[in-house]
N, C-alpha and C. Protein backbone atom coordinates (compact mmCIF):
# COMPACT_ATOMS: atom_id res chain seq x y z
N UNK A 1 84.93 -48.45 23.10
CA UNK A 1 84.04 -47.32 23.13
C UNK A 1 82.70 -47.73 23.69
N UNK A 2 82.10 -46.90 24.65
CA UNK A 2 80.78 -47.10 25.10
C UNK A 2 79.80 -45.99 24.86
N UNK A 3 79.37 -45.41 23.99
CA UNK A 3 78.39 -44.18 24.14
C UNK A 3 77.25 -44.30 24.80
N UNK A 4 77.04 -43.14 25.50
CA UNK A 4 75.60 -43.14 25.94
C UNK A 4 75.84 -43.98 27.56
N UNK A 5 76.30 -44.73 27.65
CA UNK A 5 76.79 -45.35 29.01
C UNK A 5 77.56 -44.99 29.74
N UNK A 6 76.79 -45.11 31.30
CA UNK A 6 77.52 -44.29 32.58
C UNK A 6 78.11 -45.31 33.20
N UNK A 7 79.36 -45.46 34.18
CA UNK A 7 79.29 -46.22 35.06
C UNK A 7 79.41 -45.92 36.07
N UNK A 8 79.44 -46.91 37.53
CA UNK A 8 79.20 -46.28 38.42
C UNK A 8 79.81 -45.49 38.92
N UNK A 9 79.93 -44.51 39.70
CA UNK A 9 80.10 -43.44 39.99
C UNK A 9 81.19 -42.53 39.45
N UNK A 10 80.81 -42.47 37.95
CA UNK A 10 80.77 -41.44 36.96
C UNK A 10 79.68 -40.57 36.85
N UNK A 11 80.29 -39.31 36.62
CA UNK A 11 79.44 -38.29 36.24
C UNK A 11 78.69 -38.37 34.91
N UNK A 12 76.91 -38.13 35.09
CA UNK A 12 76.15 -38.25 34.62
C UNK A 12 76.36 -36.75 33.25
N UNK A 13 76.73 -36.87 32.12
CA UNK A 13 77.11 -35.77 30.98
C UNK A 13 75.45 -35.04 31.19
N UNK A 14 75.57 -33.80 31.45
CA UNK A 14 74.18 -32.82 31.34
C UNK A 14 73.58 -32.50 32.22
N UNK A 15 73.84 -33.16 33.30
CA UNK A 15 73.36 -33.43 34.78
C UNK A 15 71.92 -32.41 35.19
N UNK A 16 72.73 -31.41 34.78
CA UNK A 16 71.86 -30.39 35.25
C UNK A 16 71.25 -29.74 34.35
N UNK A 17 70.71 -29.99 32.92
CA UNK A 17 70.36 -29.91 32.20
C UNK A 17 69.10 -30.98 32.18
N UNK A 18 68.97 -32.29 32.50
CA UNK A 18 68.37 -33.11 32.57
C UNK A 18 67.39 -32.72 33.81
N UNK A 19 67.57 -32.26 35.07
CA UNK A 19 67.19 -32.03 36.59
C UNK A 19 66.64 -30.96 36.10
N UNK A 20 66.67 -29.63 35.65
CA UNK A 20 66.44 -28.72 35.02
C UNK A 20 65.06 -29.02 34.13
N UNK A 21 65.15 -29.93 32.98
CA UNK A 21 63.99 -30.65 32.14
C UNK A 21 63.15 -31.14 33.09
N UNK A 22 63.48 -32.28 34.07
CA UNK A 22 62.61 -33.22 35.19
C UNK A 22 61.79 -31.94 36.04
N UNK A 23 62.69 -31.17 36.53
CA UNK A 23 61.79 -30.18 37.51
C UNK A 23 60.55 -29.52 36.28
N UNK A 24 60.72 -28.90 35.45
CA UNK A 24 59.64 -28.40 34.58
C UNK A 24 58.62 -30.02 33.96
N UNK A 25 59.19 -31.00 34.12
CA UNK A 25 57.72 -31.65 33.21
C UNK A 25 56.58 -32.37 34.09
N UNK A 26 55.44 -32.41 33.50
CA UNK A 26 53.86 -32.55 33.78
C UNK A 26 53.84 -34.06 33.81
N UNK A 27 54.64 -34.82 33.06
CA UNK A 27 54.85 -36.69 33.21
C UNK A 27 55.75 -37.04 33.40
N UNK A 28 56.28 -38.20 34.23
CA UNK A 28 57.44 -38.57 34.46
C UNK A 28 57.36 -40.24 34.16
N UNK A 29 57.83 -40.99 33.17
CA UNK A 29 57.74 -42.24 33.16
C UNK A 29 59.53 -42.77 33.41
N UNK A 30 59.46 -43.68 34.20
CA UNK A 30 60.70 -44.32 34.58
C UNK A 30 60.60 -45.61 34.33
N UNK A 31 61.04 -46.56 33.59
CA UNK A 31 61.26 -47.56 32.83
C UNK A 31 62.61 -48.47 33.48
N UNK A 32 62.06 -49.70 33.79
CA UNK A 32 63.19 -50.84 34.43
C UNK A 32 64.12 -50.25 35.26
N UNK A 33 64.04 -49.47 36.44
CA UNK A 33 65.49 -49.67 37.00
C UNK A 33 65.46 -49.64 38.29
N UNK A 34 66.33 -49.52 39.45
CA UNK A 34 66.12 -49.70 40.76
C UNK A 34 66.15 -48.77 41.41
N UNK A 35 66.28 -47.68 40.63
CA UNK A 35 66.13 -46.20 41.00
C UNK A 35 67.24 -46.32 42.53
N UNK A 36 68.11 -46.71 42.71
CA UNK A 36 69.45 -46.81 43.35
C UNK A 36 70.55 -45.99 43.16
N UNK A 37 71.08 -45.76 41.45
CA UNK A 37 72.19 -45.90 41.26
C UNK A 37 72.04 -44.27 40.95
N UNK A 38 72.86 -43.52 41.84
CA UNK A 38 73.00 -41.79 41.94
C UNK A 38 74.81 -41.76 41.13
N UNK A 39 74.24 -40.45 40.40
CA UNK A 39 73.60 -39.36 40.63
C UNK A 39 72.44 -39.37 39.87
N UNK A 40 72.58 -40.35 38.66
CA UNK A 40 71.23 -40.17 37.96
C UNK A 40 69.62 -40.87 38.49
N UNK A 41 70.05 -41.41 39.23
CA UNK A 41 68.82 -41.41 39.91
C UNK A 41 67.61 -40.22 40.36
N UNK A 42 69.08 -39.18 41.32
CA UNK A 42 68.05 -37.85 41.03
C UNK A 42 67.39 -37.34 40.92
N UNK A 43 67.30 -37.84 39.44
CA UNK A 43 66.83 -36.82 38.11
C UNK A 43 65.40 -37.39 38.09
N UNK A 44 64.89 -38.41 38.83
CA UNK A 44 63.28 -39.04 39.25
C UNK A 44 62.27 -38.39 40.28
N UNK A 45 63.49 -37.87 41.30
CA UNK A 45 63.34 -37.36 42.13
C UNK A 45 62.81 -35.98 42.09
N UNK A 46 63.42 -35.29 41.03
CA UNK A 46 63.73 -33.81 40.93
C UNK A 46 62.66 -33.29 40.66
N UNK A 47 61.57 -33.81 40.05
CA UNK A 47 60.64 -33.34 38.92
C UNK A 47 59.38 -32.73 40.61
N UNK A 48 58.56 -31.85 40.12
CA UNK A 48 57.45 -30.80 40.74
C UNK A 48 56.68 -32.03 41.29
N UNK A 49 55.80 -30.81 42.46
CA UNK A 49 54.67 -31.73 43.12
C UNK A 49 53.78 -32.49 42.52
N UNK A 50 53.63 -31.54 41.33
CA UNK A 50 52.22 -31.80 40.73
C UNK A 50 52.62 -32.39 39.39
N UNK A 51 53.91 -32.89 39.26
CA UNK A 51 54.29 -34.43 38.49
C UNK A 51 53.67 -35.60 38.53
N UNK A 52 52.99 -36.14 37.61
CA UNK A 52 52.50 -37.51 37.45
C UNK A 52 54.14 -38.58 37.35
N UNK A 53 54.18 -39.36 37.76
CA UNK A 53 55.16 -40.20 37.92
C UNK A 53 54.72 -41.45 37.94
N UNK A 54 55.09 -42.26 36.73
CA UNK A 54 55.23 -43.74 36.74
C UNK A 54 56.06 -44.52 36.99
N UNK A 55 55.82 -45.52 37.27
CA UNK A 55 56.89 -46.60 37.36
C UNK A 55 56.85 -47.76 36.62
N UNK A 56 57.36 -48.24 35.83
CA UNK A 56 57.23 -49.63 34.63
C UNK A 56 58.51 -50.37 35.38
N UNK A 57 57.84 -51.15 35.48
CA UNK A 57 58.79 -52.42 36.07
C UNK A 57 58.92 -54.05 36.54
N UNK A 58 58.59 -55.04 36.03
CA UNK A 58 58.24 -56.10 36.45
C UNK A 58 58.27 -56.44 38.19
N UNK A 59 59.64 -55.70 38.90
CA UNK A 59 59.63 -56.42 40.10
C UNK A 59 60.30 -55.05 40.84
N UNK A 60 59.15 -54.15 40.60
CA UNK A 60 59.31 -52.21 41.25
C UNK A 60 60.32 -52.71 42.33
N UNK A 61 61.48 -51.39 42.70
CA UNK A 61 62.26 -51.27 44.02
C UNK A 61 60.97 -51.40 45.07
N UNK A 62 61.19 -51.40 46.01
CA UNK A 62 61.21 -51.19 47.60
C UNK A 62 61.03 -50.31 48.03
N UNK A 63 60.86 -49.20 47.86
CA UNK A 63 61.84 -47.57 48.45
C UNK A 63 60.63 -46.98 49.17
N UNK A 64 60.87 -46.08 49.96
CA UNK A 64 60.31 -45.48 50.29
C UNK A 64 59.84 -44.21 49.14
N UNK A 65 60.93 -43.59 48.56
CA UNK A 65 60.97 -42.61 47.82
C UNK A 65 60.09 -43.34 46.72
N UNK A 66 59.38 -44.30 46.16
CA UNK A 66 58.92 -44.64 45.11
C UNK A 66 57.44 -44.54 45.29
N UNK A 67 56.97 -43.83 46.62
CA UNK A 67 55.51 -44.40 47.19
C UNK A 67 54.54 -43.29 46.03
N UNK A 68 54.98 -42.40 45.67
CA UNK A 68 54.87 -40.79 45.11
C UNK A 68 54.31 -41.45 43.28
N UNK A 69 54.92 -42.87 43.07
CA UNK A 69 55.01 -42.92 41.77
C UNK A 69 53.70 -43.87 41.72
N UNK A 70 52.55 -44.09 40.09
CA UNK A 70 51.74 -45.17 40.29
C UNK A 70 52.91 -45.59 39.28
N UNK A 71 52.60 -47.23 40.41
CA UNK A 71 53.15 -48.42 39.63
C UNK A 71 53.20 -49.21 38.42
N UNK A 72 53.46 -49.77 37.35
CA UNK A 72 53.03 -50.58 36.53
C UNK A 72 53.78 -51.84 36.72
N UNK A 73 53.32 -52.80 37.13
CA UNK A 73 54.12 -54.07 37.28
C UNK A 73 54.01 -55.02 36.30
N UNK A 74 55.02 -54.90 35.15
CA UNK A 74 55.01 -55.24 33.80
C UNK A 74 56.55 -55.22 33.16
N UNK A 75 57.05 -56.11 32.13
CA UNK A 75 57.92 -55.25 31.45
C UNK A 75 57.72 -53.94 30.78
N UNK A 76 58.92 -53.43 29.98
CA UNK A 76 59.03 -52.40 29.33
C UNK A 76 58.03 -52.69 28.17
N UNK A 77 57.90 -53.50 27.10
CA UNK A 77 56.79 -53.03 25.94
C UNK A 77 55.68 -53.15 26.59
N UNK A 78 55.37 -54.22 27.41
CA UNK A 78 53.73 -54.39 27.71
C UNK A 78 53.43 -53.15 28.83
N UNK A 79 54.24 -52.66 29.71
CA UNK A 79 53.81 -51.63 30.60
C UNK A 79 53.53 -50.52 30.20
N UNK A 80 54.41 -49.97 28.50
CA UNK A 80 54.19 -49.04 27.98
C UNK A 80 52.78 -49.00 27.06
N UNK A 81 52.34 -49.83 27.41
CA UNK A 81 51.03 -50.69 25.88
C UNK A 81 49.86 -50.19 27.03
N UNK A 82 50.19 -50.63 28.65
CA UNK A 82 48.96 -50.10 29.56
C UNK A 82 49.13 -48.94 29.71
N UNK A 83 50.41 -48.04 29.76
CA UNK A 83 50.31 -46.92 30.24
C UNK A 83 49.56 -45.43 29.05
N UNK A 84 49.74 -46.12 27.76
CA UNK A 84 49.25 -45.52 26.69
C UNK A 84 47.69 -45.24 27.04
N UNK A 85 47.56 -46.48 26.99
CA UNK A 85 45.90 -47.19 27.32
C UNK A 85 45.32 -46.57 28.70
N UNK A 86 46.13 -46.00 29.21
CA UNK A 86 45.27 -45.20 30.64
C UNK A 86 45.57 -43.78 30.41
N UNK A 87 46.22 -43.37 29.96
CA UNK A 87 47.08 -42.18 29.62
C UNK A 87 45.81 -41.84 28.00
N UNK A 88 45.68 -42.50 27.20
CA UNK A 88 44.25 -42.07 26.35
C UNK A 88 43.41 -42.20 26.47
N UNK A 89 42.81 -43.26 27.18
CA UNK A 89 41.36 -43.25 27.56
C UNK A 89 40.65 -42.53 28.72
């Protein structure tokens, strides 16, 4: 049994329920990944113009599509510790 885990090119459960959430929200934080692996990738993609979009990641993708996001070049606890810290002050 694996819950909660996709593999590759399996369908993402909610799909459009999730793309649906992303297009309506005001923050977008994306946490460790290579933003590569579709369909759920997407769902980073999907969210409004006027989306704030982060990126937490020690060693960010490459992409073109990532230029849109500010970076945090960090792991996951410490990137979330700066992003608090800019995000309240």
């Amino acid at each position: 049994m694996r819950p909660q885990v996709v593999w590759f090119g399996e369908e993402v459960p909610m799909m459009s329920k999730a793309i649906k959430i992303a297009q309506e929200a005001e923050i977008l934080i994306v946490i460790g990944t290579s933003l590569n692996v579709y369909p759920a990738a997407n769902i980073a993609f999907s969210v409004g113009d006027n989306c704030i979009k982060y990126l937490i990641d020690p060693n960010p993708p490459a992409l073109d599509n990532t230029a849109n996001f500010i970076v945090i070049k960090a792991g996951a606890e410490e990137g979330l510790t700066i992003l608090l810290k800019k995000i309240l002050t």
